[in-house]
C-alpha atoms as a PDB file:
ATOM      1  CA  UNK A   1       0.000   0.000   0.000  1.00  0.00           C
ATOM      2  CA  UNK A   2       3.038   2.454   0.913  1.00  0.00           C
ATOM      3  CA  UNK A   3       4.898   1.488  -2.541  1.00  0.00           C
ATOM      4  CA  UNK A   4       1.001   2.544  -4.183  1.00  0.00           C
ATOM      5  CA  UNK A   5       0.723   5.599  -2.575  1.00  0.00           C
ATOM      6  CA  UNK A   6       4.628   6.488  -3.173  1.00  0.00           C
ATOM      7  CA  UNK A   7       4.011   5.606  -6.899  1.00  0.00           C
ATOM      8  CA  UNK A   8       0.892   7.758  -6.905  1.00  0.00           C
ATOM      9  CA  UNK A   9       2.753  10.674  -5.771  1.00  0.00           C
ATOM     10  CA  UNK A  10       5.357  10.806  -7.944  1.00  0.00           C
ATOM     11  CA  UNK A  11       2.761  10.678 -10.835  1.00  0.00           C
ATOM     12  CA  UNK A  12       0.120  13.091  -9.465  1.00  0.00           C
ATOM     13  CA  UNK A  13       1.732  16.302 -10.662  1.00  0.00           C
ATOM     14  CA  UNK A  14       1.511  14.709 -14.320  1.00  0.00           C
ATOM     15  CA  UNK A  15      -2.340  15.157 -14.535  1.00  0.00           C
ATOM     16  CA  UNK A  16      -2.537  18.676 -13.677  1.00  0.00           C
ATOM     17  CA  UNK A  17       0.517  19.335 -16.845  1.00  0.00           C
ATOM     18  CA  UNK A  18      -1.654  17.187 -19.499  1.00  0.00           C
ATOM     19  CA  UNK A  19      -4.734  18.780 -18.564  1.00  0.00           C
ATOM     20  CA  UNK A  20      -2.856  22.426 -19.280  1.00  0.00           C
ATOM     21  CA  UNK A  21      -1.264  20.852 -22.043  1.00  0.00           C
ATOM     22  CA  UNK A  22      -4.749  19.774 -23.704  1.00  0.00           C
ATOM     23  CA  UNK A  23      -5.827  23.253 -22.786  1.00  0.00           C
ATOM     24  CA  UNK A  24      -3.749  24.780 -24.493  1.00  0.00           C
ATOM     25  CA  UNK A  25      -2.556  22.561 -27.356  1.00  0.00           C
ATOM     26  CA  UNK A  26      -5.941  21.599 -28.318  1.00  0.00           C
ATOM     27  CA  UNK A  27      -7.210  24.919 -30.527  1.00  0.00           C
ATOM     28  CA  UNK A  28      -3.962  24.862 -32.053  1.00  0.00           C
ATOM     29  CA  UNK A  29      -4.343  21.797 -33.338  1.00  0.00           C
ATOM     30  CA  UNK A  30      -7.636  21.958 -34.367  1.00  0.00           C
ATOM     31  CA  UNK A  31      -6.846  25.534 -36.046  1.00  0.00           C
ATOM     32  CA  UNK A  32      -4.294  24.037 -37.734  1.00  0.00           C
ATOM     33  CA  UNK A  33      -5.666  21.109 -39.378  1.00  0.00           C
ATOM     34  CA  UNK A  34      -9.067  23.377 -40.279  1.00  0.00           C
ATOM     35  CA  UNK A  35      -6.061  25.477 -41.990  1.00  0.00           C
ATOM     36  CA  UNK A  36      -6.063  22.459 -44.503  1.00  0.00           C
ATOM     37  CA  UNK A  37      -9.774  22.044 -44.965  1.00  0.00           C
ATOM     38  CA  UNK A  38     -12.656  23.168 -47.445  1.00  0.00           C
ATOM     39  CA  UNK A  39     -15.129  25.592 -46.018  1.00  0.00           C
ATOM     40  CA  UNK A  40     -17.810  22.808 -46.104  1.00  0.00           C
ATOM     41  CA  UNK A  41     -15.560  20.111 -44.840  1.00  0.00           C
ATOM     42  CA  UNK A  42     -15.168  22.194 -41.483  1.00  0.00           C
ATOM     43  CA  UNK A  43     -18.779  22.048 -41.082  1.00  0.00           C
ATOM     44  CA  UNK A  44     -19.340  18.295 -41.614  1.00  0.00           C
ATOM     45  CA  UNK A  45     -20.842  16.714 -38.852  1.00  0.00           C
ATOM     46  CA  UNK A  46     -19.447  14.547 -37.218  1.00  0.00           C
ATOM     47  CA  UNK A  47     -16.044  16.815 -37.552  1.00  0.00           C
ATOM     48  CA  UNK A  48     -12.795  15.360 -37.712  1.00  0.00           C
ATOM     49  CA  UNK A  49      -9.621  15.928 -36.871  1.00  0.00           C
ATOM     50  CA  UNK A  50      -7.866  15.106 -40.286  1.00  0.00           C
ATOM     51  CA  UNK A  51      -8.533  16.795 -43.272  1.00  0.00           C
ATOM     52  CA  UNK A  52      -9.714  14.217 -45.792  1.00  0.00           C
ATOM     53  CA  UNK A  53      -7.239  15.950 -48.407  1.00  0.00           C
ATOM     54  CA  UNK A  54      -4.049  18.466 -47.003  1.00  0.00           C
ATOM     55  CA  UNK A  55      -5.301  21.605 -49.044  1.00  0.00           C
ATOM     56  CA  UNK A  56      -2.476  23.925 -49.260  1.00  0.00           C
ATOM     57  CA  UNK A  57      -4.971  26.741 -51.102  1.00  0.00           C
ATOM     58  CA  UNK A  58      -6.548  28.750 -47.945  1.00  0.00           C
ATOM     59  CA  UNK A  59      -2.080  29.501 -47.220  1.00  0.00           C
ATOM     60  CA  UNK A  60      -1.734  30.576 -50.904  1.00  0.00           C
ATOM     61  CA  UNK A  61      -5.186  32.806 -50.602  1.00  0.00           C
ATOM     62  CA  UNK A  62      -3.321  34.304 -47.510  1.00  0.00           C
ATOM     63  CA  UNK A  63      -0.274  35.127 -49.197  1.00  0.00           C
ATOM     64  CA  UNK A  64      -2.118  36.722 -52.250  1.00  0.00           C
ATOM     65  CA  UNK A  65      -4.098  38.826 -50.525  1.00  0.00           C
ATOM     66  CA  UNK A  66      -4.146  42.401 -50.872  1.00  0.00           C
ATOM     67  CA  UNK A  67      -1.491  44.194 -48.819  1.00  0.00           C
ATOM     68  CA  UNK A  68      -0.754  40.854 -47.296  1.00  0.00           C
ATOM     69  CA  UNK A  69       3.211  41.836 -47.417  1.00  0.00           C
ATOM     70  CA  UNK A  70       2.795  45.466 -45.895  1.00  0.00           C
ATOM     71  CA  UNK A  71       1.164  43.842 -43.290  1.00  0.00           C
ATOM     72  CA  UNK A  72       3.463  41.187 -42.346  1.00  0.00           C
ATOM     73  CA  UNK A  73       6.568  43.751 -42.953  1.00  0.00           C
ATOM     74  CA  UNK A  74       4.095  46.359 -40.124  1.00  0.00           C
ATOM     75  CA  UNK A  75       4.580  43.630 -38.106  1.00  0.00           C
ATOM     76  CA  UNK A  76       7.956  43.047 -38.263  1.00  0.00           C
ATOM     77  CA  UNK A  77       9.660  46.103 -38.621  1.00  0.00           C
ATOM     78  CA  UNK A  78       7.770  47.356 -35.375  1.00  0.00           C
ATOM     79  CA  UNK A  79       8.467  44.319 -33.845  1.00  0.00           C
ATOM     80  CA  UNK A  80      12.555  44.110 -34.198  1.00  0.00           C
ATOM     81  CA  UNK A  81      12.497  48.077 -33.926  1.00  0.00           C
ATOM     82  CA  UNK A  82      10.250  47.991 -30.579  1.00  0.00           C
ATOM     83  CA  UNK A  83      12.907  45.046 -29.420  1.00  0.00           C
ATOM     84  CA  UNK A  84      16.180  46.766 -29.971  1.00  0.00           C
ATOM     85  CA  UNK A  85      15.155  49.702 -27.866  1.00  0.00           C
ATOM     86  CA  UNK A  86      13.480  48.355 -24.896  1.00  0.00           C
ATOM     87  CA  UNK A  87      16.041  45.889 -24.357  1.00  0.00           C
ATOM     88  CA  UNK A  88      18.655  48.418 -24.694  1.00  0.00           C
ATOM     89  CA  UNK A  89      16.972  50.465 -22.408  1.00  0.00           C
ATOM     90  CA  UNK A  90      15.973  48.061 -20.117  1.00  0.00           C
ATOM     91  CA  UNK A  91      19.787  47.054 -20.074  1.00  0.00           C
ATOM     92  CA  UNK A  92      21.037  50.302 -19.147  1.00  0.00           C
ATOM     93  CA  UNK A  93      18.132  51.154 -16.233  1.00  0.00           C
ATOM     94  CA  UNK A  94      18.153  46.961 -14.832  1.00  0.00           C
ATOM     95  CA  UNK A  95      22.290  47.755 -14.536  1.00  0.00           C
ATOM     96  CA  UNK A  96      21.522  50.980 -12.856  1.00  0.00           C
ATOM     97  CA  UNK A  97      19.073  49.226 -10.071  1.00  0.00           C
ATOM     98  CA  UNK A  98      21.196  46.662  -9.440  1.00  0.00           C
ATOM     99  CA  UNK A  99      24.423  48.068  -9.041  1.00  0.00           C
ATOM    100  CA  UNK A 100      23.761  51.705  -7.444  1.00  0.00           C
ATOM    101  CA  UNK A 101      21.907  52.105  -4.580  1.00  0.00           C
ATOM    102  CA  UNK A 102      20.625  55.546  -4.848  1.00  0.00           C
ATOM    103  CA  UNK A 103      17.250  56.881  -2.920  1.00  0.00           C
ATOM    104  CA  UNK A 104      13.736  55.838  -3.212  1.00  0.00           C
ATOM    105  CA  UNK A 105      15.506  52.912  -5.504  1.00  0.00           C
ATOM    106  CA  UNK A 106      13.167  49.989  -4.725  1.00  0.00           C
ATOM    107  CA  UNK A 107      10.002  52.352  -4.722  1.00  0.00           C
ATOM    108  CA  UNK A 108      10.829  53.708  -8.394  1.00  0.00           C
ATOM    109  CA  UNK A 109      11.440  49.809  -9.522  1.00  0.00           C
ATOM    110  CA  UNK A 110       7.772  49.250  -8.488  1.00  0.00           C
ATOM    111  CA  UNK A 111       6.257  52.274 -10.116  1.00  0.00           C
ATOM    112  CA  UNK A 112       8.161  51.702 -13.037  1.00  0.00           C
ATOM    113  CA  UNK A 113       5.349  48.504 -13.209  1.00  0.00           C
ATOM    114  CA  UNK A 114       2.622  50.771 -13.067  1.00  0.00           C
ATOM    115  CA  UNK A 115       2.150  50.556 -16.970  1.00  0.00           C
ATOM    116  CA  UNK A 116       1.621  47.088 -16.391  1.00  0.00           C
ATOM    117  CA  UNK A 117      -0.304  46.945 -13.444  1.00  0.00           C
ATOM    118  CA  UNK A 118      -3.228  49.302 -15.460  1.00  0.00           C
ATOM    119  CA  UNK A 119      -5.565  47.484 -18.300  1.00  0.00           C
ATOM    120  CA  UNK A 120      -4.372  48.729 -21.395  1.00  0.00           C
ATOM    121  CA  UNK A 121      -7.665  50.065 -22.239  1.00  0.00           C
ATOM    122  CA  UNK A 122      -7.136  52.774 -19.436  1.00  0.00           C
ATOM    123  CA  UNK A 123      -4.193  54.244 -21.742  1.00  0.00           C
ATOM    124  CA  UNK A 124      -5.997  53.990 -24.587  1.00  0.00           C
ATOM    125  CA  UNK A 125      -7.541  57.721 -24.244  1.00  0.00           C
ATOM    126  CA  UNK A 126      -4.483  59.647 -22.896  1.00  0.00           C
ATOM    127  CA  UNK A 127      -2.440  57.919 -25.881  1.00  0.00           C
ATOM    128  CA  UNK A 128      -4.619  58.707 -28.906  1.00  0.00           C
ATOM    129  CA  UNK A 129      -4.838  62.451 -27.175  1.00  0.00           C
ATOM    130  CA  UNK A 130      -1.078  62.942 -26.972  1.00  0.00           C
ATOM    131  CA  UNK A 131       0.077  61.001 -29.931  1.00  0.00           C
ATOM    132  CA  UNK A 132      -2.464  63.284 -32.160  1.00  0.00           C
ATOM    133  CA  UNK A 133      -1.124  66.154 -29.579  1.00  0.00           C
ATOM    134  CA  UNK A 134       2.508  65.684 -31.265  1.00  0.00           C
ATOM    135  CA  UNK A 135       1.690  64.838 -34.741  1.00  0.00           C
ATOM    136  CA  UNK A 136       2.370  61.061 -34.500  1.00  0.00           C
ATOM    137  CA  UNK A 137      -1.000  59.634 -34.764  1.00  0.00           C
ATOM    138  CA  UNK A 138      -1.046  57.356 -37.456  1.00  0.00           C
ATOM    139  CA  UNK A 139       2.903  57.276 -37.580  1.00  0.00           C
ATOM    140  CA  UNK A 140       5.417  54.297 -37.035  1.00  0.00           C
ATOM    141  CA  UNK A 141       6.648  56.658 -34.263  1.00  0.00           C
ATOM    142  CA  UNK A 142       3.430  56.434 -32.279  1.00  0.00           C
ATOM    143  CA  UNK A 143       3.514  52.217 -31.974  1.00  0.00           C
ATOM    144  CA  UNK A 144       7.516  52.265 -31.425  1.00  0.00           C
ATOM    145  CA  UNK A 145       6.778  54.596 -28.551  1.00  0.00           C
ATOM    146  CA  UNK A 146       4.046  52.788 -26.722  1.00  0.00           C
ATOM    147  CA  UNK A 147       5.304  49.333 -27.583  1.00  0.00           C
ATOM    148  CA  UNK A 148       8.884  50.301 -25.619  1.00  0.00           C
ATOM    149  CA  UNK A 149       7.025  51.833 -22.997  1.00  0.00           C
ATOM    150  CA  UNK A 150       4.754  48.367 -22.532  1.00  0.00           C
ATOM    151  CA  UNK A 151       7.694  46.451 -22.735  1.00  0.00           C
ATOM    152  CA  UNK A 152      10.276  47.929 -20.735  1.00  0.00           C
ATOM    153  CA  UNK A 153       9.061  47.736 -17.221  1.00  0.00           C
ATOM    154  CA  UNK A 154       8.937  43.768 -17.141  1.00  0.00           C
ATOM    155  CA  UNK A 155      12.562  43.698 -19.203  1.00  0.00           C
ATOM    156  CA  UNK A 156      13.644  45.963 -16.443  1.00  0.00           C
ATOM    157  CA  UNK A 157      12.671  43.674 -13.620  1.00  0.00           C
ATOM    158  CA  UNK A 158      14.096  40.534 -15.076  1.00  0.00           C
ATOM    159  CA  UNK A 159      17.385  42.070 -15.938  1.00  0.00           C
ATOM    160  CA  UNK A 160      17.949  43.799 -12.808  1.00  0.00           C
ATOM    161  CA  UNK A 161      17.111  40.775 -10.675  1.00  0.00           C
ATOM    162  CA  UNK A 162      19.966  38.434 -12.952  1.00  0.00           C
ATOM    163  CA  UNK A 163      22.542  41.940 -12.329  1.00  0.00           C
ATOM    164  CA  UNK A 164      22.385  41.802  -9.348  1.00  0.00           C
ATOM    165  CA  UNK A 165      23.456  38.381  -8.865  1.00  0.00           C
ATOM    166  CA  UNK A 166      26.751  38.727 -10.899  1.00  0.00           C
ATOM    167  CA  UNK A 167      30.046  39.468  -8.604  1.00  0.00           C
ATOM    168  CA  UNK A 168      31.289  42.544  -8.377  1.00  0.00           C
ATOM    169  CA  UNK A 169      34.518  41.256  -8.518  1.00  0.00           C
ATOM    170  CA  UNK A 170      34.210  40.525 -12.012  1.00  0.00           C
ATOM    171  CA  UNK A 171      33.617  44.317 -12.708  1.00  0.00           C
ATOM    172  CA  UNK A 172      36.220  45.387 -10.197  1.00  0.00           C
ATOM    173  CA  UNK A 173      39.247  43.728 -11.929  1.00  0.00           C
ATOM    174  CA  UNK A 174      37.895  44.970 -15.059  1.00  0.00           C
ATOM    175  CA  UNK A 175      38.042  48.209 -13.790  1.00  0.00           C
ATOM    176  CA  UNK A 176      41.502  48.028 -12.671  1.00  0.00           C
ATOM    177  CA  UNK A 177      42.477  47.015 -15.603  1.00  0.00           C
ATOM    178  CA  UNK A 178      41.259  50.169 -17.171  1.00  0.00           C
ATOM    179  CA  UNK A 179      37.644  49.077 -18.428  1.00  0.00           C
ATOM    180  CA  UNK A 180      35.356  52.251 -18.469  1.00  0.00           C
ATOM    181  CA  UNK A 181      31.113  51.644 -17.480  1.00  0.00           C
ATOM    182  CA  UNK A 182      30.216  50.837 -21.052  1.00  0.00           C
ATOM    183  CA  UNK A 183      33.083  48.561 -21.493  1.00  0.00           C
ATOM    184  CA  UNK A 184      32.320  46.757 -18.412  1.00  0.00           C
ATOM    185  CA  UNK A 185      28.571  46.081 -19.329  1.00  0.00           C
ATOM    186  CA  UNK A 186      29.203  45.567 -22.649  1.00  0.00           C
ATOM    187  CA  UNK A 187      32.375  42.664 -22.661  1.00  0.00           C
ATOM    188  CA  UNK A 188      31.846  41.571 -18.654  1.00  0.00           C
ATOM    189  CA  UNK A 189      27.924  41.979 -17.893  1.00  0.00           C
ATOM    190  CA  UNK A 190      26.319  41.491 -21.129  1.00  0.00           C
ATOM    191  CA  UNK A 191      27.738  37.700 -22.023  1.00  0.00           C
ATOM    192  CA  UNK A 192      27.408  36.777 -18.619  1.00  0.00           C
ATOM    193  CA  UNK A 193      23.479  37.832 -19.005  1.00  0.00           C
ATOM    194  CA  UNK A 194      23.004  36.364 -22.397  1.00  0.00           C
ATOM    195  CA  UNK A 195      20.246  33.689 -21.216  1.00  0.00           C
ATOM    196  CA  UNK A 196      18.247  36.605 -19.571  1.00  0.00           C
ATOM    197  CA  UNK A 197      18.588  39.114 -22.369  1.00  0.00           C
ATOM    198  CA  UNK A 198      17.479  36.528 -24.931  1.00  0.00           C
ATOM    199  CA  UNK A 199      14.559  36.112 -22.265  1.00  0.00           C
ATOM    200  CA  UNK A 200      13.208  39.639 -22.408  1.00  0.00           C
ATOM    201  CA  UNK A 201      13.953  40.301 -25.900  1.00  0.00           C
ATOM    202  CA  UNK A 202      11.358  36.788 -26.907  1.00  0.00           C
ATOM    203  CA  UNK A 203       9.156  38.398 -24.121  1.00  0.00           C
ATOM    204  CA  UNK A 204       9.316  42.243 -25.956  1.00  0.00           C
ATOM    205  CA  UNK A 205       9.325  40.724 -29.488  1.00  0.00           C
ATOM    206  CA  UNK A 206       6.308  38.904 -28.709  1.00  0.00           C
ATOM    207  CA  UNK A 207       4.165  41.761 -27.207  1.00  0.00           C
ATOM    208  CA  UNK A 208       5.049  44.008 -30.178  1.00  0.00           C
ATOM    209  CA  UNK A 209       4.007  41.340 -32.661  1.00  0.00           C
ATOM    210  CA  UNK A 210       0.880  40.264 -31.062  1.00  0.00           C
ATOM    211  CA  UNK A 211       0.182  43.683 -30.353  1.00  0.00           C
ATOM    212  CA  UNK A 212      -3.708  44.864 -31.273  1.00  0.00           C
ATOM    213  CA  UNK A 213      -5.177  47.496 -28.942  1.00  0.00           C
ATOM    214  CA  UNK A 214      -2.985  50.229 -29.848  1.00  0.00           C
ATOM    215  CA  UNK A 215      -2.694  49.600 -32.935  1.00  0.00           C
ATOM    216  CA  UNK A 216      -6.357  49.724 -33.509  1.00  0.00           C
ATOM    217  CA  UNK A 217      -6.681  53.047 -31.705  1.00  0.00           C
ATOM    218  CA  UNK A 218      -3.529  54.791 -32.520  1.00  0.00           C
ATOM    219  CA  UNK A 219      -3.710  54.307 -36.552  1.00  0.00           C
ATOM    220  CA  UNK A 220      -6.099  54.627 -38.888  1.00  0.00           C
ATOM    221  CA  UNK A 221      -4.578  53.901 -42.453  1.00  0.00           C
ATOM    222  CA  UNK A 222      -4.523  50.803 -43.905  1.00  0.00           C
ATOM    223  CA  UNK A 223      -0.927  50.899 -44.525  1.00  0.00           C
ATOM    224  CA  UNK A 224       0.101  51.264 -40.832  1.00  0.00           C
ATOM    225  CA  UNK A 225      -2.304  47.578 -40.603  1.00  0.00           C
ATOM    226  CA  UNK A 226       0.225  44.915 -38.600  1.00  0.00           C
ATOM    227  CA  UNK A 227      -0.858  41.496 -39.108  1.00  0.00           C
ATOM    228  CA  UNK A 228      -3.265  40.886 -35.976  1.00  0.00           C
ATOM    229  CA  UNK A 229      -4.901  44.090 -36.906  1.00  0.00           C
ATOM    230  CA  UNK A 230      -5.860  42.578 -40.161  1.00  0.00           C
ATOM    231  CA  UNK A 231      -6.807  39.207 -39.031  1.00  0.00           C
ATOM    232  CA  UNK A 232      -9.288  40.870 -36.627  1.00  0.00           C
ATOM    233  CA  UNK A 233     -10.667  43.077 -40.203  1.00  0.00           C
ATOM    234  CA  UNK A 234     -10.269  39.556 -42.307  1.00  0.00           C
ATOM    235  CA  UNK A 235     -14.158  38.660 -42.377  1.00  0.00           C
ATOM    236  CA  UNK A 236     -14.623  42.438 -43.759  1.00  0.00           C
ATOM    237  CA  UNK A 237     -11.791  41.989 -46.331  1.00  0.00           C
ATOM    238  CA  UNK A 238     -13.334  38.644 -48.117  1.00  0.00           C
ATOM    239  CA  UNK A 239     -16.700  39.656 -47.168  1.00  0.00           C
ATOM    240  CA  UNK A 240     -17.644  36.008 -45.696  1.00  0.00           C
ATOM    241  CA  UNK A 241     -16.221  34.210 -42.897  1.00  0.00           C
ATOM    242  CA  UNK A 242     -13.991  31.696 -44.661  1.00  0.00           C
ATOM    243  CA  UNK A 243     -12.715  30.169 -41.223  1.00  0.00           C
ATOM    244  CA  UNK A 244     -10.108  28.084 -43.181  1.00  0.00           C
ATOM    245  CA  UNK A 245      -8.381  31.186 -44.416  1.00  0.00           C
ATOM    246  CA  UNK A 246      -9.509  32.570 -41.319  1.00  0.00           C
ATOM    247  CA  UNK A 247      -7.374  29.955 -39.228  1.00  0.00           C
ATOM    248  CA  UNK A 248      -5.061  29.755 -41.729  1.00  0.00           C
ATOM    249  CA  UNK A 249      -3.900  32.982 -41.659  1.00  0.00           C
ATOM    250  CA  UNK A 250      -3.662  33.125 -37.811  1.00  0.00           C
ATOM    251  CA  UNK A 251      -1.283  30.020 -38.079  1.00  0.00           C
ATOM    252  CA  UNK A 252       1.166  32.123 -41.149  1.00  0.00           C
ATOM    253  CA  UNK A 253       0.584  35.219 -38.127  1.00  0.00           C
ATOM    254  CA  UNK A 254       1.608  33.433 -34.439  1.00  0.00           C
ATOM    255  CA  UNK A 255       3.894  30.635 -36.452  1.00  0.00           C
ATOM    256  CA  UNK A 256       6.911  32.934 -36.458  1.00  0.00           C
ATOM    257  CA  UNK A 257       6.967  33.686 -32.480  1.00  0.00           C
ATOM    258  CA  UNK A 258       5.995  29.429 -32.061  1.00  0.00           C
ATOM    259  CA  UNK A 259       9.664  28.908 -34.160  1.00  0.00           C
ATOM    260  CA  UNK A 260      11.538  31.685 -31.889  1.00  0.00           C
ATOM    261  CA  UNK A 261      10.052  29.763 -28.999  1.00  0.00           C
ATOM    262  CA  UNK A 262      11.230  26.257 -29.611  1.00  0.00           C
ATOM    263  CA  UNK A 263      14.801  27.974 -31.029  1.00  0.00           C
ATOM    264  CA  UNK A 264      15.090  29.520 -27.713  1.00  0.00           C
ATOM    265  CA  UNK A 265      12.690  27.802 -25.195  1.00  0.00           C
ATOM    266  CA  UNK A 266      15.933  26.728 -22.648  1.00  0.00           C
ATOM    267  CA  UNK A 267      17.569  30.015 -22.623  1.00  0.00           C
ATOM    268  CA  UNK A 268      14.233  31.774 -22.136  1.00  0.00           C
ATOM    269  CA  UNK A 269      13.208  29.200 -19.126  1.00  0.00           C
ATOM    270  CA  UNK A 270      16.559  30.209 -17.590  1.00  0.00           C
ATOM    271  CA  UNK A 271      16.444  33.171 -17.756  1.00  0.00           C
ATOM    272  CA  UNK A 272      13.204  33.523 -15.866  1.00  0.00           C
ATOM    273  CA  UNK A 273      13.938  31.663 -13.534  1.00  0.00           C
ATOM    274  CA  UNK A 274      17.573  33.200 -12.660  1.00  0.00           C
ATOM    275  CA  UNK A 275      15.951  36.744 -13.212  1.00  0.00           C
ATOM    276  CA  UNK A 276      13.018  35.898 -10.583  1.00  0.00           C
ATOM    277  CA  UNK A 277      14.526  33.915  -8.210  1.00  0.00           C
ATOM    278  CA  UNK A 278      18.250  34.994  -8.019  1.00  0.00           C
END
């Protein structure tokens, strides 16, 4: 009865992962082999799993339609741009947490969360009325702003939490040895922090890419479109809801971030874990 209950309890924690893993895996799945299917074979009743022929047509719709490239470049160029400056910046201000202890430190670090903390519909308002306040409405420079602003504060806390673990020493004899600040973070600091910088950089590319609310509210033209904007106005482009080329172009739209992940899915797990709990 002991060996039972032993054996039990070394398997118990697997039901609560497969039933997350179901969860989760399961519309994927389904989206993705509805990707393949006619528009009457996703209604057959009863529906199956497997397409009864792999239709490759609904991806080659996607990639025809109109604008479909500005779109996907939208997404990307805000994306890498939004990326390259909140990490920097999150580099520089984690650094400067975790290595100078200057006043009201620890109560700044939790304000800087406040962006986070508030649903992003709250900003929505004061955003459109300054970005049109400025002359960026409907401008690149309005979604590279907010995106590095909603991305920053969690970058911040991760990277400042992995800092601060790193010896001093390291720094010290680099200083001796004539290393000024940006030499030091940049040669000593930064390889040191690689798993936690590729961590925040998946975590800002991500946001910016999947990005929808202010995008909807801070643009207007169809050019500025990024690709989840235009999978939300997809039934209005083809006039009927088509949910294979529906589905299918939500697969071409989160398939890039599902590659970065399973590219990068150890260093990003580290670096969570060192920046949360180090």
């Amino acid at each position: 009865m002991a060996n039972l209950k032993r054996w039990l309890g070394n398997r118990l924690y697997w039901v609560p992962l497969i039933i997350l893993m179901l969860w989760t895996t399961t519309p994927l799945v389904w989206a993705f082999s509805a990707s393949f299917k006619t528009p009457v074979e996703v209604y057959n009743t009863p529906p199956s799993l497997i397409p009864e022929s792999f239709n490759l047509t609904n991806y080659i719709r996607v990639f025809q339609l109109p604008n479909f490239w500005q779109y996907l470049f939208n997404s990307a160029f805000l994306a890498i741009i939004t990326t390259v400056l909140a990490v920097g910046v999150s580099i520089m201000a984690g650094y400067a947490f975790a290595r100078y202890a200057f006043k009201w430190r620890h109560i700044l670090l939790v304000f800087i969360l406040v962006p986070r903390i508030l649903p992003r519909a709250a900003l929505i308002v004061p955003l459109f009325t300054g970005m049109t306040a400025i002359g960026l409405y409907d401008t690149y420079g309005a979604l590279i702003l907010t995106y590095t602003a909603s991305a920053v504060p969690l970058a911040t806390w991760i990277l400042a939490g992995f800092f601060k673990v790193i010896p001093k020493s390291l720094e010290e004899a680099a200083a001796i040895d004539g290393a000024k600040p940006w030499q030091i973070i940049w040669y000593v600091v930064m390889p040191i922090s690689l798993p936690a910088i590729i961590t925040v950089s998946i975590f800002s590319l991500r946001e910016a890419w999947n990005e929808f609310p202010f995008v909807l509210s801070l643009t207007s033209s169809s050019d500025m479109r990024t690709l989840p904007y235009q999978l939300f106005m997809l039934r209005d482009s083809i006039g009927i809801q088509e949910w294979p080329i529906v589905l299918a172009f939500a697969i071409v739209t989160i398939m890039p971030l599902l590659i970065l992940y399973l590219i990068f899915e150890k260093r990003v797990v580290n670096g969570i874990v060192s920046g949360a709990v180090k």
